[in-house]
N, C-alpha and C. Protein backbone atom coordinates (compact mmCIF):
# COMPACT_ATOMS: atom_id res chain seq x y z
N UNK A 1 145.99 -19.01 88.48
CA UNK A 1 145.69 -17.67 88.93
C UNK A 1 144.23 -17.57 89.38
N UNK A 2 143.45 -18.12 88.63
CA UNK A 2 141.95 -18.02 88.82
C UNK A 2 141.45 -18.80 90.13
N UNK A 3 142.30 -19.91 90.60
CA UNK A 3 142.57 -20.52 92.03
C UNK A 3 142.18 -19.62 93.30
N UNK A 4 143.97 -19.26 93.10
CA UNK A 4 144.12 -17.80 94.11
C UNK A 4 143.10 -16.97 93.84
N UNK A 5 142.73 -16.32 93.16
CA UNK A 5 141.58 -15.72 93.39
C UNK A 5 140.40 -16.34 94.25
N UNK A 6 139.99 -17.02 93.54
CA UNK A 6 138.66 -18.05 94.52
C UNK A 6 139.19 -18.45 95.91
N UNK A 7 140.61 -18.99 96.28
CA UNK A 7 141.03 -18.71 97.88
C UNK A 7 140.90 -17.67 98.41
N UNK A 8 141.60 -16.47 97.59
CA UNK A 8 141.27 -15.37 98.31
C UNK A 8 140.02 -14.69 98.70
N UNK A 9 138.65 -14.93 98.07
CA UNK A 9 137.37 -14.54 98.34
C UNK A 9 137.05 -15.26 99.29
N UNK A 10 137.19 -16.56 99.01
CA UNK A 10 136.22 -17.57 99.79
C UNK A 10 137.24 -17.76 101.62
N UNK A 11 138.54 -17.36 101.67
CA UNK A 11 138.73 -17.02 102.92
C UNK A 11 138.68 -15.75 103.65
N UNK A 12 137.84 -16.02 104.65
CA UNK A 12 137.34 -14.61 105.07
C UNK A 12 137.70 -14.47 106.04
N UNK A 13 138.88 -14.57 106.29
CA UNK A 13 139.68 -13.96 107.63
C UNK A 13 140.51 -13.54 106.68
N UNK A 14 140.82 -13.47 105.72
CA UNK A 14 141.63 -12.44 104.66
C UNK A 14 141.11 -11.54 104.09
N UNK A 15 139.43 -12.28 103.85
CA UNK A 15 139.16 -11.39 102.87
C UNK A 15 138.51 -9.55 103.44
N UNK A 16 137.37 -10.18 104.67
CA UNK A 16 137.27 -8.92 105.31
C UNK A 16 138.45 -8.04 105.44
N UNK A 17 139.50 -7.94 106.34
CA UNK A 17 140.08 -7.31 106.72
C UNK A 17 140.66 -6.15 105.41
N UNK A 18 141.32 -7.54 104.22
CA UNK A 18 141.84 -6.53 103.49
C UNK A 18 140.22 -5.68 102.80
N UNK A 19 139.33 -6.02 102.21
CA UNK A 19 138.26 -4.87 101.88
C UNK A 19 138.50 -3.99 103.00
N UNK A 20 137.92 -4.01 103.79
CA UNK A 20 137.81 -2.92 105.36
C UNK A 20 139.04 -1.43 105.13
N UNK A 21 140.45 -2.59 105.11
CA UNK A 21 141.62 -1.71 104.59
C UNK A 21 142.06 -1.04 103.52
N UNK A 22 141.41 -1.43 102.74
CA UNK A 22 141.00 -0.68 100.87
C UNK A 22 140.10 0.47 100.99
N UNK A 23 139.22 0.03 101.82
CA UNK A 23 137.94 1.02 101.87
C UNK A 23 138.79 2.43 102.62
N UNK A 24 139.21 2.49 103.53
CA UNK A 24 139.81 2.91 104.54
C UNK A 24 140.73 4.28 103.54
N UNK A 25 141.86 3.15 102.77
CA UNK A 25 142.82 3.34 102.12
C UNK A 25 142.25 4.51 100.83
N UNK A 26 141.06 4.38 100.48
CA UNK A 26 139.95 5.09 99.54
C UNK A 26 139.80 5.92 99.64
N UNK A 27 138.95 6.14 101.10
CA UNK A 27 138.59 7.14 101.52
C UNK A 27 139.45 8.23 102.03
N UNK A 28 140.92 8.20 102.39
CA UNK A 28 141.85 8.76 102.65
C UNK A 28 142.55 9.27 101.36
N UNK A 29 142.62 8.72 100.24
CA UNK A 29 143.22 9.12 98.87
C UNK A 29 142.20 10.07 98.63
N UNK A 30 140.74 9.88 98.52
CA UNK A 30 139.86 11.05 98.12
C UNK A 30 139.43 11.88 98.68
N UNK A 31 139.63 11.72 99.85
CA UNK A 31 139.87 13.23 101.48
C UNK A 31 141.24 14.10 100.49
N UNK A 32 142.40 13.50 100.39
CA UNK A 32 143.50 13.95 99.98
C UNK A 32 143.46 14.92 98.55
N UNK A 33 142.45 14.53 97.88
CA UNK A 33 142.84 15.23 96.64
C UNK A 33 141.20 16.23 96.57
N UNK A 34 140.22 16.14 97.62
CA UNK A 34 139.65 17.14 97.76
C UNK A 34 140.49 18.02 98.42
N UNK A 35 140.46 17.62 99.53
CA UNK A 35 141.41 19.01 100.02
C UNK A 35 142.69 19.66 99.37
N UNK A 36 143.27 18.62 98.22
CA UNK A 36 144.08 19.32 97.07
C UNK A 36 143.28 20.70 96.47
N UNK A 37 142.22 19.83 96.02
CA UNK A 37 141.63 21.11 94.87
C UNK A 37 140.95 21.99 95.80
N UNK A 38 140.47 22.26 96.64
CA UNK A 38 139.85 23.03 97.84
C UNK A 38 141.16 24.60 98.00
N UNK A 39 142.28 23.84 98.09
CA UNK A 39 143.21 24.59 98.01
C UNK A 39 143.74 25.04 97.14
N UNK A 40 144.08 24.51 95.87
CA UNK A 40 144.25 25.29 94.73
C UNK A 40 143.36 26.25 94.13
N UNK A 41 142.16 25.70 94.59
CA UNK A 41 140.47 26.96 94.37
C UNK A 41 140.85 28.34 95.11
N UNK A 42 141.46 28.13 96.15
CA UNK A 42 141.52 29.07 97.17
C UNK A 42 142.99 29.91 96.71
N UNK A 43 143.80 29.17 96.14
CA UNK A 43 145.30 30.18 96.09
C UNK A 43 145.03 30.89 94.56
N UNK A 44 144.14 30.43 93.45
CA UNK A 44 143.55 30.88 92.39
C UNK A 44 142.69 32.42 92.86
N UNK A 45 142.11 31.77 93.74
CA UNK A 45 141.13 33.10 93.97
C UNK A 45 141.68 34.20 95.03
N UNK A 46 142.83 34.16 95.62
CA UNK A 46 143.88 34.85 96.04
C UNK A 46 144.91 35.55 95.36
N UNK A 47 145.18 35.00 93.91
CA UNK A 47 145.63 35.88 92.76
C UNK A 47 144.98 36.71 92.32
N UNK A 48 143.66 36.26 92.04
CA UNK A 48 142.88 36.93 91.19
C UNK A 48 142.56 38.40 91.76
N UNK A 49 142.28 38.44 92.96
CA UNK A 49 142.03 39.47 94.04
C UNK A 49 143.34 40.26 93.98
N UNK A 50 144.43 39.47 94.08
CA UNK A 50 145.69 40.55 93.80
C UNK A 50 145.44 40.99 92.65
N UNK A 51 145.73 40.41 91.44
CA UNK A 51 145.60 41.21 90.35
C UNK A 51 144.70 42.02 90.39
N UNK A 52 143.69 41.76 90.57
CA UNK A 52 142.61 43.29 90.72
C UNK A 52 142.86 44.40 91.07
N UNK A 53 143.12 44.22 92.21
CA UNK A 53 143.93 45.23 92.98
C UNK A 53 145.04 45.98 93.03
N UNK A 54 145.86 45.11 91.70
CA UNK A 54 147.23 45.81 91.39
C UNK A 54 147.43 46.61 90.21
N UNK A 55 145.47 46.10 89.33
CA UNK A 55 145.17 46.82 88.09
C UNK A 55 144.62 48.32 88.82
N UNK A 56 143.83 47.86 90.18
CA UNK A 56 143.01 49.43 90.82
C UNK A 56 141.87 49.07 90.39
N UNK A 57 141.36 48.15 90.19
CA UNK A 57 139.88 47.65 89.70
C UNK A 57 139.52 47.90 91.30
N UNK A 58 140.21 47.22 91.76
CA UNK A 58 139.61 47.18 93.65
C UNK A 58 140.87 47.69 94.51
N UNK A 59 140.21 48.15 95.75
CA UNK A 59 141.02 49.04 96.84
C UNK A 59 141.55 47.44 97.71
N UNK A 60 142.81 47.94 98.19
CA UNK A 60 143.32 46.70 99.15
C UNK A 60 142.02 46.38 100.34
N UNK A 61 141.00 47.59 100.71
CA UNK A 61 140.02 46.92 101.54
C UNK A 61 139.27 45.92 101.10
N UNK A 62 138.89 46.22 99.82
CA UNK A 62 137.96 45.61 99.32
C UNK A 62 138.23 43.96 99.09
N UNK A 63 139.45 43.85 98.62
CA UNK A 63 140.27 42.43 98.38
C UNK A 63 140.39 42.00 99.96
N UNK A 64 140.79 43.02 100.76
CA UNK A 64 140.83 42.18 102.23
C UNK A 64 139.32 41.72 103.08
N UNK A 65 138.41 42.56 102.18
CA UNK A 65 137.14 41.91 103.03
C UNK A 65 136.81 40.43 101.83
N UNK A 66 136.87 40.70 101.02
CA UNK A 66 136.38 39.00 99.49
C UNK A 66 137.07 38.29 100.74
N UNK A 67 138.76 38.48 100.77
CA UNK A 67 138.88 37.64 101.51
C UNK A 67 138.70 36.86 102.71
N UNK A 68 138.49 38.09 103.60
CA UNK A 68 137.84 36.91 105.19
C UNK A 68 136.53 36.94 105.14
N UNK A 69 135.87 37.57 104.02
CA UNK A 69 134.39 36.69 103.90
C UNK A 69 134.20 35.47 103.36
N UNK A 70 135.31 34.42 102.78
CA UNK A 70 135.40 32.76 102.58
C UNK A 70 135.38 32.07 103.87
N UNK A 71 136.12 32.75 105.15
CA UNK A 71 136.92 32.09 106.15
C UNK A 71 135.81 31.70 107.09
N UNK A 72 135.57 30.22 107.11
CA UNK A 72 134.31 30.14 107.98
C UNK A 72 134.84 30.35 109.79
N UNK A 73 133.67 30.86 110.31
CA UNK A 73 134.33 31.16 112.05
C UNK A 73 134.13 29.52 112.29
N UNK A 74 135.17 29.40 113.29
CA UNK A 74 135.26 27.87 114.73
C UNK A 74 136.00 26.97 113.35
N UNK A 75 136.66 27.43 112.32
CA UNK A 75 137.11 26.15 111.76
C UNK A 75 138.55 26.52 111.79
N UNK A 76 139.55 25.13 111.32
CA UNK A 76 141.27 25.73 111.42
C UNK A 76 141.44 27.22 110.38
C-alpha cells in the first residue's frame, strides 16, 4: 500500500491533475453549504418577521420594508 502511494505522488501526470480536481471539487462543496446556510439565515429571519407581525408587535409595512432592506440592488 505504502508503494502505491509513493507511485501515486511521484507520478505527476496523475498527480497534478487529480489535486487541481480535489481543489476544484472543495471549493464547490463549500460554495454549496454557504449558500445552504445563507439561506436558511434568510427563511429564519422571514419567520421571525411573520411572527411579529401576527403577534402586532409590527404592521405588515414594517415587516415588508426589514424585508427588501436585505435585498441587495443588480444581484439575482
Amino acid at each position: 500500500m505504502e508503494s502505491l502511494i509513493h507511485d501515486f505522488i511521484n507520478n505527476e501526470d496523475v498527480y497534478l491533475p487529480t489535486m487541481i480536481a480535489s481543489a476544484i471539487v472543495l471549493i464547490v462543496v463549500v460554495k454549496a453549504f454557504t449558500r445552504m446556510a445563507a439561506n436558511i439565515a434568510s427563511e429564519r429571519t422571514r419567520r421571525e418577521i411573520a411572527a411579529y407581525i401576527a403577534e402586532g408587535s409590527m404592521t405588515p409595512e414594517q415587516g415588508e420594508r426589514l424585508l427588501n432592506s436585505g435585498k441587495r440592488r443588480g444581484c439575482n
